[in-house]
C-alpha atoms as a PDB file:
ATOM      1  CA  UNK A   1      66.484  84.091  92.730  1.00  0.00           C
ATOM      2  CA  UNK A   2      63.635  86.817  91.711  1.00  0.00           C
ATOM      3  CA  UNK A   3      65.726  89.573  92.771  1.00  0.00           C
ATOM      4  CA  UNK A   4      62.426  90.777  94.064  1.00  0.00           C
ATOM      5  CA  UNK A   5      63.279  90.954  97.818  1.00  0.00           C
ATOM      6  CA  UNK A   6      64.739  93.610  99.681  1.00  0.00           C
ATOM      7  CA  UNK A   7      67.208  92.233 102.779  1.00  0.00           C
ATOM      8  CA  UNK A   8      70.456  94.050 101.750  1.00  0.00           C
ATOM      9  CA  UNK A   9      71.012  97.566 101.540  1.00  0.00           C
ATOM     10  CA  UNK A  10      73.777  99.770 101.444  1.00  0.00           C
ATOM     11  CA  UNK A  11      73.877 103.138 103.581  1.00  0.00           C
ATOM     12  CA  UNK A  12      76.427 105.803 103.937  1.00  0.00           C
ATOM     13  CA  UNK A  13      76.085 109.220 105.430  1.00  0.00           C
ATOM     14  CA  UNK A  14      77.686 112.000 102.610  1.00  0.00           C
ATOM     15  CA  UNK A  15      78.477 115.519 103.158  1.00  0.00           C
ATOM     16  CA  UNK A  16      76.333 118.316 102.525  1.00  0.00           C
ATOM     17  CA  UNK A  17      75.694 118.749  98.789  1.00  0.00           C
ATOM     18  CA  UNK A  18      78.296 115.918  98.170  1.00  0.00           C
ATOM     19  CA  UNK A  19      76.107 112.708  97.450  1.00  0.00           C
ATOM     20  CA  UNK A  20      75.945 112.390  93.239  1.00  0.00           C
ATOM     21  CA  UNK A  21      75.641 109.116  91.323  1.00  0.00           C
ATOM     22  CA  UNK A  22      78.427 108.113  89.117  1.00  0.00           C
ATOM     23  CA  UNK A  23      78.125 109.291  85.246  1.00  0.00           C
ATOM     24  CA  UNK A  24      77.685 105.353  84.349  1.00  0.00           C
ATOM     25  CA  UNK A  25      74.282 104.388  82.738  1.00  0.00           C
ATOM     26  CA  UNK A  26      74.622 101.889  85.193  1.00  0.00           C
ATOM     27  CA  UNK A  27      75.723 103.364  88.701  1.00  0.00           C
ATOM     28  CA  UNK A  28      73.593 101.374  91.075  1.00  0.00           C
ATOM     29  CA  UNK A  29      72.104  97.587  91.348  1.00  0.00           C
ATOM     30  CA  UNK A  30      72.090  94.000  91.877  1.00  0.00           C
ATOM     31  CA  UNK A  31      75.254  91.674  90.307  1.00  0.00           C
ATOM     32  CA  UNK A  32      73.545  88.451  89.298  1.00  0.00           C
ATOM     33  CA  UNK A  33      76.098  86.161  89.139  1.00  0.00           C
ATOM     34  CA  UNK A  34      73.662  83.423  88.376  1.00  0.00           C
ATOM     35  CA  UNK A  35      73.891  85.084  84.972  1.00  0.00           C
ATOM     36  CA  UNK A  36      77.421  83.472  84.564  1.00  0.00           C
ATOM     37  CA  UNK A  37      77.781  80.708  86.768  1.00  0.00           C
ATOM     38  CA  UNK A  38      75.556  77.639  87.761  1.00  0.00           C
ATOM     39  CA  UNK A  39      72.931  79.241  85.246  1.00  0.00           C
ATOM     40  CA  UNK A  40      69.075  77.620  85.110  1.00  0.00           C
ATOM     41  CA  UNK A  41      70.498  75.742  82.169  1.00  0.00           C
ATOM     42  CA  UNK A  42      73.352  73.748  84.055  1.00  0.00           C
ATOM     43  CA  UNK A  43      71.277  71.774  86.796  1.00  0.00           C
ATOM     44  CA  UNK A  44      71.723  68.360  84.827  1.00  0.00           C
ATOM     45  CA  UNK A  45      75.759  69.131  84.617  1.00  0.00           C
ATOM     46  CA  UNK A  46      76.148  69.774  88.190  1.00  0.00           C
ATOM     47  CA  UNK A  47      73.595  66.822  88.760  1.00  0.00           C
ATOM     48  CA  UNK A  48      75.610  64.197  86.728  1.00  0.00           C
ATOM     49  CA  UNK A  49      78.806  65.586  89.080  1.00  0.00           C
ATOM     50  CA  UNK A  50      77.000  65.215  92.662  1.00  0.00           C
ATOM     51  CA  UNK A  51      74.036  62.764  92.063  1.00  0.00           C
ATOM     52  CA  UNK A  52      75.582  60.567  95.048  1.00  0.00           C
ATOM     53  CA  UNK A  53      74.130  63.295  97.477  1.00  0.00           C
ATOM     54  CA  UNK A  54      70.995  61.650  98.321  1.00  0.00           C
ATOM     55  CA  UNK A  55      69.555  65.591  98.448  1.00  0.00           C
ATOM     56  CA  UNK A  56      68.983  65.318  94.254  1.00  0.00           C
ATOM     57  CA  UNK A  57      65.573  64.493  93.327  1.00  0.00           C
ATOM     58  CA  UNK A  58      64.749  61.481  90.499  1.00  0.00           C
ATOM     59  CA  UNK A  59      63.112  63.798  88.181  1.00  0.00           C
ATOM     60  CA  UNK A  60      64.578  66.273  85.911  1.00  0.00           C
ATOM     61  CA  UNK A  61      61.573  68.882  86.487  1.00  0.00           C
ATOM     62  CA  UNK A  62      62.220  68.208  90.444  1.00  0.00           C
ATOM     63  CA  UNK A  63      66.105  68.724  90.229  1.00  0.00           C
ATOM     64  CA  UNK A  64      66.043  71.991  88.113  1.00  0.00           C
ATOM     65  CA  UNK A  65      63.932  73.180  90.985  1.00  0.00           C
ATOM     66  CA  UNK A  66      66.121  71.977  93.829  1.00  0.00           C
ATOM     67  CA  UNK A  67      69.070  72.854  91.725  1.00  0.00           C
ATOM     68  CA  UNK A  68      67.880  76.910  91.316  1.00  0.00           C
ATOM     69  CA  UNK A  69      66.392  77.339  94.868  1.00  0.00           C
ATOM     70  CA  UNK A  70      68.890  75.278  96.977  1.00  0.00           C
ATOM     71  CA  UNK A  71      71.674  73.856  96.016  1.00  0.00           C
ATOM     72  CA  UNK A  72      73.461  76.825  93.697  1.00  0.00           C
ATOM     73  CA  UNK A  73      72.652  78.996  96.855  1.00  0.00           C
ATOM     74  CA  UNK A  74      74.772  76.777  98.701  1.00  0.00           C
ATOM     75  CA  UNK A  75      77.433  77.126  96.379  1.00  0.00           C
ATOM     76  CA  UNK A  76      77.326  80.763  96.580  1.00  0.00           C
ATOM     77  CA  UNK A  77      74.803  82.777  98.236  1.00  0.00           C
ATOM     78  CA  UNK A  78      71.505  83.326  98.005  1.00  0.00           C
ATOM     79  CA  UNK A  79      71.966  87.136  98.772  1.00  0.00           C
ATOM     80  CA  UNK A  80      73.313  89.118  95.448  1.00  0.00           C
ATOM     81  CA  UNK A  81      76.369  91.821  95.618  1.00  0.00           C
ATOM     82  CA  UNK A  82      74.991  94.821  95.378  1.00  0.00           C
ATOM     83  CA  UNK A  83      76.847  98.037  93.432  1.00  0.00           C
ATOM     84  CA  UNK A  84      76.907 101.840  93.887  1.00  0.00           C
ATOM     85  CA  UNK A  85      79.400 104.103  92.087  1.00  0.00           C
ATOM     86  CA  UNK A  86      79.428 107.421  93.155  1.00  0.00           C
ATOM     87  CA  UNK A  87      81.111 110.484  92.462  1.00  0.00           C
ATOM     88  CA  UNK A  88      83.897 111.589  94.892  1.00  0.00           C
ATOM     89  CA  UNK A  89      85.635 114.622  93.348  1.00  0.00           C
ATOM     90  CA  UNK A  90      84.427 117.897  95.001  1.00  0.00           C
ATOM     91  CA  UNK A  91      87.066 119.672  94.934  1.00  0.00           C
ATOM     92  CA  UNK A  92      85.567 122.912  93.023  1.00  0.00           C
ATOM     93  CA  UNK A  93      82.584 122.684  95.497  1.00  0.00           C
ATOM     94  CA  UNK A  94      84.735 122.638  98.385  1.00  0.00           C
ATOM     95  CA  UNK A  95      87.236 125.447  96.873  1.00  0.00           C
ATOM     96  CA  UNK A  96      83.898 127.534  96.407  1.00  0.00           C
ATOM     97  CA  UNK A  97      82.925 127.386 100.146  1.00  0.00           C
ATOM     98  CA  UNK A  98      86.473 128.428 101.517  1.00  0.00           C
ATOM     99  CA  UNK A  99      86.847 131.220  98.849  1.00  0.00           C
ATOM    100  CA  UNK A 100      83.570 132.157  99.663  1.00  0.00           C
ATOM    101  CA  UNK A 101      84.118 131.753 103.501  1.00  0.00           C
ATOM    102  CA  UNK A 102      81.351 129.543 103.987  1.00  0.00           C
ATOM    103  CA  UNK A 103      83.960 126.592 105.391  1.00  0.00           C
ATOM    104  CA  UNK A 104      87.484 126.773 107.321  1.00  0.00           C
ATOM    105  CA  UNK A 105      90.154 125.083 106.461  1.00  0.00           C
ATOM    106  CA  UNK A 106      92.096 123.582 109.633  1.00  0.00           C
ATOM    107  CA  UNK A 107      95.872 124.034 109.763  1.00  0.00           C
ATOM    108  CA  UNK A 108      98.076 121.277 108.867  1.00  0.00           C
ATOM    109  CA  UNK A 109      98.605 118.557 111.572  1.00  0.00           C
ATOM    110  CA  UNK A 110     102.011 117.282 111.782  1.00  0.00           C
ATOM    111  CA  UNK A 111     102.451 113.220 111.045  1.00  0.00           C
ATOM    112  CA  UNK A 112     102.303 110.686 113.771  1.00  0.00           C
ATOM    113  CA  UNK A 113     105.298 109.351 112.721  1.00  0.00           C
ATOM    114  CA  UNK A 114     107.178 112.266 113.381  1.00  0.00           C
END
């Protein structure tokens, strides 16, 4: 997993002057889970538990190889979660265009409930 491919995305369509990144140093990227489960280090553990699949190869060089690129993707997913925070709260933006008249506000509907 180089994490140097581009398949998924995430796409949303904001408001006018309402897209912001969160405040977090960290507000967009890739989870690599690999960091914390079936890590490159592991491929003999999980080989000693499944070495009845004929799929395994005899060498320890070949399994780590097999391990990374095959079989932990079958375990998970070969396609990392990826994260976006984003801010949400425009509330004095929004207060500025209706004082300002720049933006109605529709009336109240009633509930569908009744």
């Amino acid at each position: 997993m180089s994490g140097d491919k581009r398949y998924d995305q995430i796409a949303f369509l904001p408001r006018k002057d309402e897209l912001t990144l969160g405040p977090g140093e960290k507000n967009a990227g890739v989870l690599n889970y690999y960091k914390a489960v079936y890590t490159e280090g592991e491929a003999e553990t999980y080989y000693s538990l499944g070495k009845g699949n004929e799929k395994w190869p005899k060498t320890e060089t070949q399994r780590k190889t097999y391990y990374a690129k095959k079989w932990r993707t079958w375990q998970m997913s070969d396609h990392l979660p990826l994260f976006v925070e984003l801010r949400i709260d425009f509330t004095e933006q929004y207060l500025k265009r209706i004082r300002e008249e720049e933006q109605t506000v529709d009336p109240p509907t009633p509930d569908a409930g009744g």
